[in-house]
Structure formats: C-alpha cells, structure tokens
PDB file of N, CA and C in Angstrom:
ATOM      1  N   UNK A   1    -134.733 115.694  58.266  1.00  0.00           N
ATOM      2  CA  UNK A   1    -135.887 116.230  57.581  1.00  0.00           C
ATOM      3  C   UNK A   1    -136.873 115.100  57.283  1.00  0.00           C
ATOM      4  N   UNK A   2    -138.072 115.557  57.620  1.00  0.00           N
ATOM      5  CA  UNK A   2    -139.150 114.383  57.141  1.00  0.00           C
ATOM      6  C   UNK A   2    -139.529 114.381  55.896  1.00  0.00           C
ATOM      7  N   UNK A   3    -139.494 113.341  55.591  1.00  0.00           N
ATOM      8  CA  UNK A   3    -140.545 113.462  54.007  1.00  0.00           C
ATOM      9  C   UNK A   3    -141.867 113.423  53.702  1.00  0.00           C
ATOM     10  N   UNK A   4    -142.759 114.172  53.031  1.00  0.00           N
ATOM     11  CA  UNK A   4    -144.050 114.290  52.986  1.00  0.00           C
ATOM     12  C   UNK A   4    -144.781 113.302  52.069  1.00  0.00           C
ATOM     13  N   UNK A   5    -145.262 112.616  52.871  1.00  0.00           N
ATOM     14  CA  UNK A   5    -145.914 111.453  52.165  1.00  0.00           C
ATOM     15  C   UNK A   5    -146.594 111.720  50.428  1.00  0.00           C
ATOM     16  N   UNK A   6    -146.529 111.121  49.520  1.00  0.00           N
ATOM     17  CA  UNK A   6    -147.137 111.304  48.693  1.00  0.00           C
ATOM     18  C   UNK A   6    -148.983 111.796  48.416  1.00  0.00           C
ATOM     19  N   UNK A   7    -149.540 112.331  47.682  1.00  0.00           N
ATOM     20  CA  UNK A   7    -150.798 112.993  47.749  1.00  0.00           C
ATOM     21  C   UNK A   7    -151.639 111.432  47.733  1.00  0.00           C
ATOM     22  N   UNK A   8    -151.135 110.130  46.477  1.00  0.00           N
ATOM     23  CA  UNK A   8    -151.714 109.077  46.476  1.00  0.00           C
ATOM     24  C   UNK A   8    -152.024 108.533  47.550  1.00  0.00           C
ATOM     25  N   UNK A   9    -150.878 108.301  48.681  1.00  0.00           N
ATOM     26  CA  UNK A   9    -151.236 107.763  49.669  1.00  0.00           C
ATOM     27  C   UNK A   9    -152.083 107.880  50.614  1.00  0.00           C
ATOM     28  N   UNK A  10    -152.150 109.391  50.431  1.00  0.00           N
ATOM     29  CA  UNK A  10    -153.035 110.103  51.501  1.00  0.00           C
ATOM     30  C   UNK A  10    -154.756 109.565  50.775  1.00  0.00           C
ATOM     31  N   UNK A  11    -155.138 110.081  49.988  1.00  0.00           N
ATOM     32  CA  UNK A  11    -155.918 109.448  49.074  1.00  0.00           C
ATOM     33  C   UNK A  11    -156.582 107.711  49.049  1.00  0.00           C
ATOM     34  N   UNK A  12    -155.674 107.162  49.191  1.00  0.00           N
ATOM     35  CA  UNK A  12    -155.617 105.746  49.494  1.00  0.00           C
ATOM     36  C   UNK A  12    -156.446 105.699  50.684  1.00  0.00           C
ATOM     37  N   UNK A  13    -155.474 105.943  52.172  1.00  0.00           N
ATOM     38  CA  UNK A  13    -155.820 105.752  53.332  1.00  0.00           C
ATOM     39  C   UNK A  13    -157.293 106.211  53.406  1.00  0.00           C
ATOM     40  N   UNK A  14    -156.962 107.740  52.789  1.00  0.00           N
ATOM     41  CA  UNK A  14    -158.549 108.115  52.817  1.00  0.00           C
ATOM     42  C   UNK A  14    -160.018 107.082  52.596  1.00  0.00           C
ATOM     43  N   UNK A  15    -159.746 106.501  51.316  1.00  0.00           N
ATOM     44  CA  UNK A  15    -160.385 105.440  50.718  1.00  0.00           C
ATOM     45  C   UNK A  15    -160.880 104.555  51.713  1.00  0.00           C
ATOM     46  N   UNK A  16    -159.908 103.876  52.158  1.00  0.00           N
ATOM     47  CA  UNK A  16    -160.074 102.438  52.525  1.00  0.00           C
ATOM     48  C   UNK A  16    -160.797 102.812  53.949  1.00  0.00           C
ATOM     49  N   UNK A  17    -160.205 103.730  54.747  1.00  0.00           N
ATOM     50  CA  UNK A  17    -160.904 104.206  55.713  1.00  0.00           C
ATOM     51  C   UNK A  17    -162.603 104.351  55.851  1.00  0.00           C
ATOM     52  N   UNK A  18    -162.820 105.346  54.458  1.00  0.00           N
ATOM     53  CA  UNK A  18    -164.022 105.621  54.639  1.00  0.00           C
ATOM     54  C   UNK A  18    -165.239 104.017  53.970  1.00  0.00           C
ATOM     55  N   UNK A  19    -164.415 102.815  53.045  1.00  0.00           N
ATOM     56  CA  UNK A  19    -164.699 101.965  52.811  1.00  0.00           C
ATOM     57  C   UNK A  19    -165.561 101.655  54.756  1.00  0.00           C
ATOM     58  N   UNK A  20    -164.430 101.366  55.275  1.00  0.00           N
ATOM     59  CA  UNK A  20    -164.562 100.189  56.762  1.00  0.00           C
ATOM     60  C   UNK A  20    -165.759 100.859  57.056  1.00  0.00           C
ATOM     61  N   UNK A  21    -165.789 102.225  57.238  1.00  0.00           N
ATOM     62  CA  UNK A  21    -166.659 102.847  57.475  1.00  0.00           C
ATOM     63  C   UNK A  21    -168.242 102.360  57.340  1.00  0.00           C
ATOM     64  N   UNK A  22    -168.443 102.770  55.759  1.00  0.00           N
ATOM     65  CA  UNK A  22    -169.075 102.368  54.915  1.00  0.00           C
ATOM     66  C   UNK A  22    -169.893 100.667  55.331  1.00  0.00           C
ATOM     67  N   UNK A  23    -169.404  99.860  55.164  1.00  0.00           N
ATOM     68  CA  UNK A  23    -169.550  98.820  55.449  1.00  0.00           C
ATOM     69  C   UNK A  23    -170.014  98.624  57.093  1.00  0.00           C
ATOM     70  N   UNK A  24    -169.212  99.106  57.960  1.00  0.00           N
ATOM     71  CA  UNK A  24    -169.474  98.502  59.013  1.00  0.00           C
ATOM     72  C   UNK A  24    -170.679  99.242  59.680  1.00  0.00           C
ATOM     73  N   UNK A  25    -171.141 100.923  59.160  1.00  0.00           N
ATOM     74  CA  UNK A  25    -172.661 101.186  59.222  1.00  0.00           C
ATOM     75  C   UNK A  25    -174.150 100.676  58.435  1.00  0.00           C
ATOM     76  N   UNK A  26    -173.286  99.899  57.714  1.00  0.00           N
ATOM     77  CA  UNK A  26    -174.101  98.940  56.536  1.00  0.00           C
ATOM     78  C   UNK A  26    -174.614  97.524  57.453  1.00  0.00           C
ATOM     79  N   UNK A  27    -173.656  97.347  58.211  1.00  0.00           N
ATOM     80  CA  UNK A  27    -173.614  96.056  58.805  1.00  0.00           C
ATOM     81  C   UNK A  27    -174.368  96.391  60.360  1.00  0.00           C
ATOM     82  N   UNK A  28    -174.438  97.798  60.869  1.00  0.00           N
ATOM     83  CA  UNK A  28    -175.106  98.016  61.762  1.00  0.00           C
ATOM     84  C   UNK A  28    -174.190  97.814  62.991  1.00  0.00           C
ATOM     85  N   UNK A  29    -172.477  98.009  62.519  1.00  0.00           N
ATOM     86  CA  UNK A  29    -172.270  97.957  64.002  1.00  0.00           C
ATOM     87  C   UNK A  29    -171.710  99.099  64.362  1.00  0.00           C
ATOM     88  N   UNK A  30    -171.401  99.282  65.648  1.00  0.00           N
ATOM     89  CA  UNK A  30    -170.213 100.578  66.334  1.00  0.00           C
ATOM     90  C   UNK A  30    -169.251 100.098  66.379  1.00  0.00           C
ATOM     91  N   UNK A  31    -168.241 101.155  66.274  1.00  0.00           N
ATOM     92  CA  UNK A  31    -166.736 100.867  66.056  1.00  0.00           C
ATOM     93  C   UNK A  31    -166.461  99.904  67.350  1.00  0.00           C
ATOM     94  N   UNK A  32    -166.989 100.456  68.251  1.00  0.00           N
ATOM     95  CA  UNK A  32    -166.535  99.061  69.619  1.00  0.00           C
ATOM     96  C   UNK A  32    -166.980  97.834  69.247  1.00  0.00           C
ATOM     97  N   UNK A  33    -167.982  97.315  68.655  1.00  0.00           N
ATOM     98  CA  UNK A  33    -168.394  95.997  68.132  1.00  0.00           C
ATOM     99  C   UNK A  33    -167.419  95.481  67.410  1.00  0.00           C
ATOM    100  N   UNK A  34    -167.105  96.309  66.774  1.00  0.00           N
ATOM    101  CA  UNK A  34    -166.188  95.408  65.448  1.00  0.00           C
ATOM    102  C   UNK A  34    -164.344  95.422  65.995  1.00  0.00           C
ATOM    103  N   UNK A  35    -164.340  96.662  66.547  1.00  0.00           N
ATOM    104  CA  UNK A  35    -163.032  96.492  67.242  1.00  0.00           C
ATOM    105  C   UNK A  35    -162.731  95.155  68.534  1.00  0.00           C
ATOM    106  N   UNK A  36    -164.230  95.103  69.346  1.00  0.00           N
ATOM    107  CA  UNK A  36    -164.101  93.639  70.265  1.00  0.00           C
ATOM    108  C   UNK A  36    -164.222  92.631  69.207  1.00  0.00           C
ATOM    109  N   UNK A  37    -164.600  92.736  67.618  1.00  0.00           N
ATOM    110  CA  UNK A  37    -164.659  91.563  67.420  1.00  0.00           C
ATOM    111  C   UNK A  37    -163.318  91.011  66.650  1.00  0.00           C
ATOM    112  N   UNK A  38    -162.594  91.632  66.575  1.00  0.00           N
ATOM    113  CA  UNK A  38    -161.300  91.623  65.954  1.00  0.00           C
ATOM    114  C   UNK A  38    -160.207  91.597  66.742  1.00  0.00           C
ATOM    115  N   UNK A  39    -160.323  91.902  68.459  1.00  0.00           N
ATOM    116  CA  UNK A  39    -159.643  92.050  69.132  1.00  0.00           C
ATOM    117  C   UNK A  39    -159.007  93.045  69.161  1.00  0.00           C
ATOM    118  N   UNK A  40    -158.891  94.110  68.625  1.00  0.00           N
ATOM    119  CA  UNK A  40    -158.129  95.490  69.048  1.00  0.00           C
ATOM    120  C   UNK A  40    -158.804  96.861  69.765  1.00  0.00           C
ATOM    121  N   UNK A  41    -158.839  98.070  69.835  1.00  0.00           N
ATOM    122  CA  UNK A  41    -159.738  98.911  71.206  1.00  0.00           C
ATOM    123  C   UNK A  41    -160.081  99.673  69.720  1.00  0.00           C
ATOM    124  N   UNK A  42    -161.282 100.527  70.197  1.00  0.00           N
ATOM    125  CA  UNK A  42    -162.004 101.544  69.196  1.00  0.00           C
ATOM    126  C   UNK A  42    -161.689 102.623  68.761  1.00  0.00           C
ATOM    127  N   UNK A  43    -160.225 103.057  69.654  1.00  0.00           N
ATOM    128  CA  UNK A  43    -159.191 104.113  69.141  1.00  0.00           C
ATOM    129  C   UNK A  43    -158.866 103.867  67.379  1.00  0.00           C
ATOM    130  N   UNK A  44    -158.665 102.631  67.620  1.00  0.00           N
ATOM    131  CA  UNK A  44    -157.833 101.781  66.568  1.00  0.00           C
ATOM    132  C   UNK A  44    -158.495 102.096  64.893  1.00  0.00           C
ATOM    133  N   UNK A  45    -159.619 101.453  65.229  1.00  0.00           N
ATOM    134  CA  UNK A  45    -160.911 101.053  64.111  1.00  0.00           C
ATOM    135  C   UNK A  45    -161.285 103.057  63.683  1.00  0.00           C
ATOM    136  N   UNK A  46    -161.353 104.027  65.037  1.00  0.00           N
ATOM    137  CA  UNK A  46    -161.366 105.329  64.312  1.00  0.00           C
ATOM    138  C   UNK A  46    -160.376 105.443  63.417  1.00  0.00           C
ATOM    139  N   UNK A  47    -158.982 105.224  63.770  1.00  0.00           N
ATOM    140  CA  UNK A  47    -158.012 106.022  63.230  1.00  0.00           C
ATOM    141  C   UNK A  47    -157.859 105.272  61.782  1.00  0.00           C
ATOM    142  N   UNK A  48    -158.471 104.445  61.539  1.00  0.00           N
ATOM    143  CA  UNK A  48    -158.579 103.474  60.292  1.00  0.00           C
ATOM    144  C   UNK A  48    -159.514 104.462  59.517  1.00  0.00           C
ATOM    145  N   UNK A  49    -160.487 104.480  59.739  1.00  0.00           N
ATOM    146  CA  UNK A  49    -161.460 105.058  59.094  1.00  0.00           C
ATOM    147  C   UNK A  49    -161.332 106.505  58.873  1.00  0.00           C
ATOM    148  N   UNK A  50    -160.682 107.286  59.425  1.00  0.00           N
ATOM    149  CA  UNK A  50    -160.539 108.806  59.646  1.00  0.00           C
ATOM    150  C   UNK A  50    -158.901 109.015  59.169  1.00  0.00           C
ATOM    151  N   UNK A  51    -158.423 107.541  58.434  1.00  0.00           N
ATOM    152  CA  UNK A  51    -157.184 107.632  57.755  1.00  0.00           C
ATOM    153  C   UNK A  51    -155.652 108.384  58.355  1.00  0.00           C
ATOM    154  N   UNK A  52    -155.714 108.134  59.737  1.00  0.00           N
ATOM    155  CA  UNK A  52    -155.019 108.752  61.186  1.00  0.00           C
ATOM    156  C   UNK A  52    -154.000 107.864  60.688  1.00  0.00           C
ATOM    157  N   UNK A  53    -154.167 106.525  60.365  1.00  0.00           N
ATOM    158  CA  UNK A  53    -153.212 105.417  60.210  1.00  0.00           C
ATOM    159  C   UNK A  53    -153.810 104.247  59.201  1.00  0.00           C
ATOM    160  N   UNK A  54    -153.033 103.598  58.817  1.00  0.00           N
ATOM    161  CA  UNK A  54    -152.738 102.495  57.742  1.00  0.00           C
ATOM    162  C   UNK A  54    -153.264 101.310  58.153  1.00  0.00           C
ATOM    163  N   UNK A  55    -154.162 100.276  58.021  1.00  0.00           N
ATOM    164  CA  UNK A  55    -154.673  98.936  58.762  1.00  0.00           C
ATOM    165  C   UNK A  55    -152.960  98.368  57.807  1.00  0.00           C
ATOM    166  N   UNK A  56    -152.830  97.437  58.895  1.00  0.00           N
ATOM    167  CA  UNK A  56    -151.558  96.482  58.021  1.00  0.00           C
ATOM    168  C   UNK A  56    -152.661  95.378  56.839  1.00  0.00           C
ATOM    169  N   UNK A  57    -152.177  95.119  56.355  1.00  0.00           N
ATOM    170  CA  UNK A  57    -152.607  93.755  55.298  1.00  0.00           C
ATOM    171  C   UNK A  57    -153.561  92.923  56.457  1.00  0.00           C
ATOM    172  N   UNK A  58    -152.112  92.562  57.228  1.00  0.00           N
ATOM    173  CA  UNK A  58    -153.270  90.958  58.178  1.00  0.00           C
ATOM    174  C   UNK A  58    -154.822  92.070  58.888  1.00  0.00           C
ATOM    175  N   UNK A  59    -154.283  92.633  59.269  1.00  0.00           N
ATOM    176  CA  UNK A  59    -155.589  93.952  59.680  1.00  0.00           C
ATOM    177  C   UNK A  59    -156.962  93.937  58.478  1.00  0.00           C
ATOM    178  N   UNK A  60    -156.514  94.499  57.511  1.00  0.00           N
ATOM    179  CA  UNK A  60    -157.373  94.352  56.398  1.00  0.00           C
ATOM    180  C   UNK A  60    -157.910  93.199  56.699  1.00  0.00           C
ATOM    181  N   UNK A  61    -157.794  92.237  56.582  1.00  0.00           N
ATOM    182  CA  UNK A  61    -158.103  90.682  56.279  1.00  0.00           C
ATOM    183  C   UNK A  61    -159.039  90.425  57.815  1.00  0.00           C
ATOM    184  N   UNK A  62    -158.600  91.010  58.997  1.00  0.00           N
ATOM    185  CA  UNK A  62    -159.176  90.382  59.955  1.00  0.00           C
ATOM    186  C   UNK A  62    -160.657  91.472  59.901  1.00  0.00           C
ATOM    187  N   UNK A  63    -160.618  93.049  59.426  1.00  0.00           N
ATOM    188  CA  UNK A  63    -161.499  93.514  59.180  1.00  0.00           C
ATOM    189  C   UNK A  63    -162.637  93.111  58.502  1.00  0.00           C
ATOM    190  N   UNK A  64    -161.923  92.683  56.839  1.00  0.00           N
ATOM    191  CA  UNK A  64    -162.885  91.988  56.080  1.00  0.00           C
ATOM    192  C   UNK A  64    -163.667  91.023  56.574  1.00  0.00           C
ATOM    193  N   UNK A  65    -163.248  90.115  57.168  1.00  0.00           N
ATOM    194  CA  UNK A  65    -163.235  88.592  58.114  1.00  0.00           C
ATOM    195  C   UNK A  65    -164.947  89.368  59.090  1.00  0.00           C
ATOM    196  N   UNK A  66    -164.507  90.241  60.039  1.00  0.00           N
ATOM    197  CA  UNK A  66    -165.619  90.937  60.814  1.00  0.00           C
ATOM    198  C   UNK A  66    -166.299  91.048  60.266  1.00  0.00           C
ATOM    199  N   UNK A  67    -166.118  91.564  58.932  1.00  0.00           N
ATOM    200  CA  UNK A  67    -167.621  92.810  58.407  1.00  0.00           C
ATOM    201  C   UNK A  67    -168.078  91.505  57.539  1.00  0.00           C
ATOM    202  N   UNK A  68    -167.750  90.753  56.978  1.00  0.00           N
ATOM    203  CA  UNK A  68    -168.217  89.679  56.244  1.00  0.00           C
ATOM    204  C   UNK A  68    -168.309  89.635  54.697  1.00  0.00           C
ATOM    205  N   UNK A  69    -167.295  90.384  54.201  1.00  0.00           N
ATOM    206  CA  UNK A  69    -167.063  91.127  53.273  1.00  0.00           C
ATOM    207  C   UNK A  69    -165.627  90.748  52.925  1.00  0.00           C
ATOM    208  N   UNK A  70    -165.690  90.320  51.062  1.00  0.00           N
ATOM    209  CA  UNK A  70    -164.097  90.453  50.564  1.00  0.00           C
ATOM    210  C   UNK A  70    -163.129  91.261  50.979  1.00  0.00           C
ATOM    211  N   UNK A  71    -161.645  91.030  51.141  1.00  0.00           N
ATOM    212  CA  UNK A  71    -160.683  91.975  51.117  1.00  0.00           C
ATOM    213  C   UNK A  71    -161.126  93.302  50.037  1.00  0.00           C
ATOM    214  N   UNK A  72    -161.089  92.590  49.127  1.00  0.00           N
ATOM    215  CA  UNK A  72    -161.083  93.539  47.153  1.00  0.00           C
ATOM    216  C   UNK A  72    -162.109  94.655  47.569  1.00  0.00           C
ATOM    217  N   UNK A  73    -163.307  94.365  48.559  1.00  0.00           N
ATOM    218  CA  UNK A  73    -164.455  95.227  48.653  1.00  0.00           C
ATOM    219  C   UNK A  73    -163.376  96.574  49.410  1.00  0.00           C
ATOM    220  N   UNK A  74    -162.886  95.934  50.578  1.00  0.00           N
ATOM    221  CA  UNK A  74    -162.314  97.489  50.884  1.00  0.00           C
ATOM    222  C   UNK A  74    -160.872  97.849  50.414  1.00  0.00           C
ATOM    223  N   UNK A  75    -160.642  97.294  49.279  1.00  0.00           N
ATOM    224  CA  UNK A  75    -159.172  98.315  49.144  1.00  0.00           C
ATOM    225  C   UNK A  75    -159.470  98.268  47.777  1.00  0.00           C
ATOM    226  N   UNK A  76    -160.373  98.224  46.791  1.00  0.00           N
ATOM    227  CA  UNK A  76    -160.964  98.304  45.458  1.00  0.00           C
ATOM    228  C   UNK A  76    -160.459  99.881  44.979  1.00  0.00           C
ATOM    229  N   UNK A  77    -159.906  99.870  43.574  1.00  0.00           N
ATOM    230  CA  UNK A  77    -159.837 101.260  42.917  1.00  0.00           C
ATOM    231  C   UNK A  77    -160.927 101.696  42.653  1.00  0.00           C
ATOM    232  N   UNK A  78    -162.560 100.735  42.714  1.00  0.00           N
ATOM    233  CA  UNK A  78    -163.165 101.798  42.144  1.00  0.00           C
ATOM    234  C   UNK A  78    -163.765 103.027  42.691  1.00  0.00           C
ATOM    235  N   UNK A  79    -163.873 104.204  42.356  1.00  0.00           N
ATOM    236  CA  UNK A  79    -165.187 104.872  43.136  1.00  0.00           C
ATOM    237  C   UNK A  79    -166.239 104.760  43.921  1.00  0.00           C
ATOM    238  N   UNK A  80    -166.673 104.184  43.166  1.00  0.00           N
ATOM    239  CA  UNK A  80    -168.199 103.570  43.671  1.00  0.00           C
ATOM    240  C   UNK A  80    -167.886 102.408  44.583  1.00  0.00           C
ATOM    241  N   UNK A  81    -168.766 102.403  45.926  1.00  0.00           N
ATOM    242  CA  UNK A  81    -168.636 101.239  47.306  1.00  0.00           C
ATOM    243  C   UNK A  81    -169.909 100.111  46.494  1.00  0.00           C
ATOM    244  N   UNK A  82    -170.499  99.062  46.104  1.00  0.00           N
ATOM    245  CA  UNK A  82    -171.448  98.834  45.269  1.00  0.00           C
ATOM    246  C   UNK A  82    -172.083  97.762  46.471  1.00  0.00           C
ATOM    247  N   UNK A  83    -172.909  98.096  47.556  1.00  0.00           N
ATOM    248  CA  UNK A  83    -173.260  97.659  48.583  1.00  0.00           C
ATOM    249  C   UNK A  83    -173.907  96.285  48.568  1.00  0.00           C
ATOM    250  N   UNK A  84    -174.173  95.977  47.282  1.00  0.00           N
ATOM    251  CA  UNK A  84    -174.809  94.849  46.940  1.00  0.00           C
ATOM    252  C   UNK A  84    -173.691  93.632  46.860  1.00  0.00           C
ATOM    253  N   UNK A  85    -172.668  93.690  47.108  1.00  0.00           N
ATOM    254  CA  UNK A  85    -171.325  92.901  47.334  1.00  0.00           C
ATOM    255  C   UNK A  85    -171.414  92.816  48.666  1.00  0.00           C
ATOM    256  N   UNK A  86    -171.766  93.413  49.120  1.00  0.00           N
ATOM    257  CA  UNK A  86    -171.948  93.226  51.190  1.00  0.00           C
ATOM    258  C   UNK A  86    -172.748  92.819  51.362  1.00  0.00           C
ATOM    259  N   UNK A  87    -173.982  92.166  50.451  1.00  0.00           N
ATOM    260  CA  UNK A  87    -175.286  91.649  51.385  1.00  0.00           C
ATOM    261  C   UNK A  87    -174.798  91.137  52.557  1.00  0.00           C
ATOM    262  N   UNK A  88    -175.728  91.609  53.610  1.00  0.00           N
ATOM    263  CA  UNK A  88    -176.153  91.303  55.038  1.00  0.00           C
ATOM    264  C   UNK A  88    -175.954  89.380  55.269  1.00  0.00           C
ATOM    265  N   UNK A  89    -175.198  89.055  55.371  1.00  0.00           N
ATOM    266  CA  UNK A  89    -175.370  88.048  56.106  1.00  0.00           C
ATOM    267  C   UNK A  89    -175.772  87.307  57.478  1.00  0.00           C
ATOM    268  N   UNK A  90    -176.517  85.924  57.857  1.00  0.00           N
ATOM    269  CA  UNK A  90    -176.896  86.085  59.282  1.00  0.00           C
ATOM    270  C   UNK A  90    -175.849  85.581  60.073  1.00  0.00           C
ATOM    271  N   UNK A  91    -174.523  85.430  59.911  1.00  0.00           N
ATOM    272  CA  UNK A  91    -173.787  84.899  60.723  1.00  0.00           C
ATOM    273  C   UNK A  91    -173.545  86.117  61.515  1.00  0.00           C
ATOM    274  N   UNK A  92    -173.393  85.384  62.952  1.00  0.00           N
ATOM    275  CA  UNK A  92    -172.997  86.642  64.113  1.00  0.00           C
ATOM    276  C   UNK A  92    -171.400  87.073  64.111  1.00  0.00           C
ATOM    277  N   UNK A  93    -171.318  88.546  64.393  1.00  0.00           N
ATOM    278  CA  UNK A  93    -170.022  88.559  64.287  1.00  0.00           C
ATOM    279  C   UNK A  93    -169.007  87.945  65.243  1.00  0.00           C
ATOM    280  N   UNK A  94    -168.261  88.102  65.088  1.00  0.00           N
ATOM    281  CA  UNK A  94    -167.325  86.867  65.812  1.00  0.00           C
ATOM    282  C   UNK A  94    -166.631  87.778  67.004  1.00  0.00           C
TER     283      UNK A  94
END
C-alpha cells in the first residue's frame, strides 16, 4: 500500500515551484535557458515549477546560483515573493 503524502508537502512543492517560476519570468528567461544553464533538460525545470517533483537541496542551490537569487528567496515561509530581493542583476547567466 502506498502512502499519501502529507497535504504540507504538497503545499510546499507547490510553493517553491511556483517561487522558480516567479523569479525566473522576473529574470526574463525560458525554462530552456535556465535548464542549459544549470545543466539539466526543460522537462526537469517544468516539473519543478508545476510541483511534478521535488528540486534536491544541491538543485535548489544550483537554481538559486542561475536565477541570481538567495536560496531563502525560494524556499521562504513567507507568502508574499518580495521581488525587490531579486533585483535584476547584469551578470550573464552562466
């Protein structure tokens, strides 16, 4: 028998998903940009965002790393995304 994930978790994923999201249309890129820039395919970077699946920790970090943006920005309890923590930087993404 499987066990049904908790409602939090689902919730969570939801979150952080729609965070990457958030950010990386902030930042002006497509999921293929940021997925070549991280090295993984654009399947990947959807199923992140559309909460299909879980980024691991080092994931998180290489995301943050892309978007140019703290870890804390995308896995934050608060509500509110506060976009002014993402100012636009000019470094190119990597």
């Amino acid at each position: 028998m499987v066990e049904k994930e908790p409602d939090w978790s689902v919730l969570r994923r939801r979150a952080v998903g729609e965070r990457i999201r958030t950010v990386r249309l902030h930042r002006e890129l497509t999921q293929e940009q940021l997925a070549n820039a991280i090295g993984i395919d654009r399947r990947s970077i959807h199923r992140y965002e559309t909460a299909r699946r879980d980024p691991s920790l080092s994931m998180l970090v290489r995301i943050a790393d892309a978007l140019n943006v703290p870890l804390w920005l995308l896995v934050s309890d608060s509500i509110e995304l506060d976009l002014r923590d993402a100012v636009r930087d000019e470094r190119p993404v990597r």
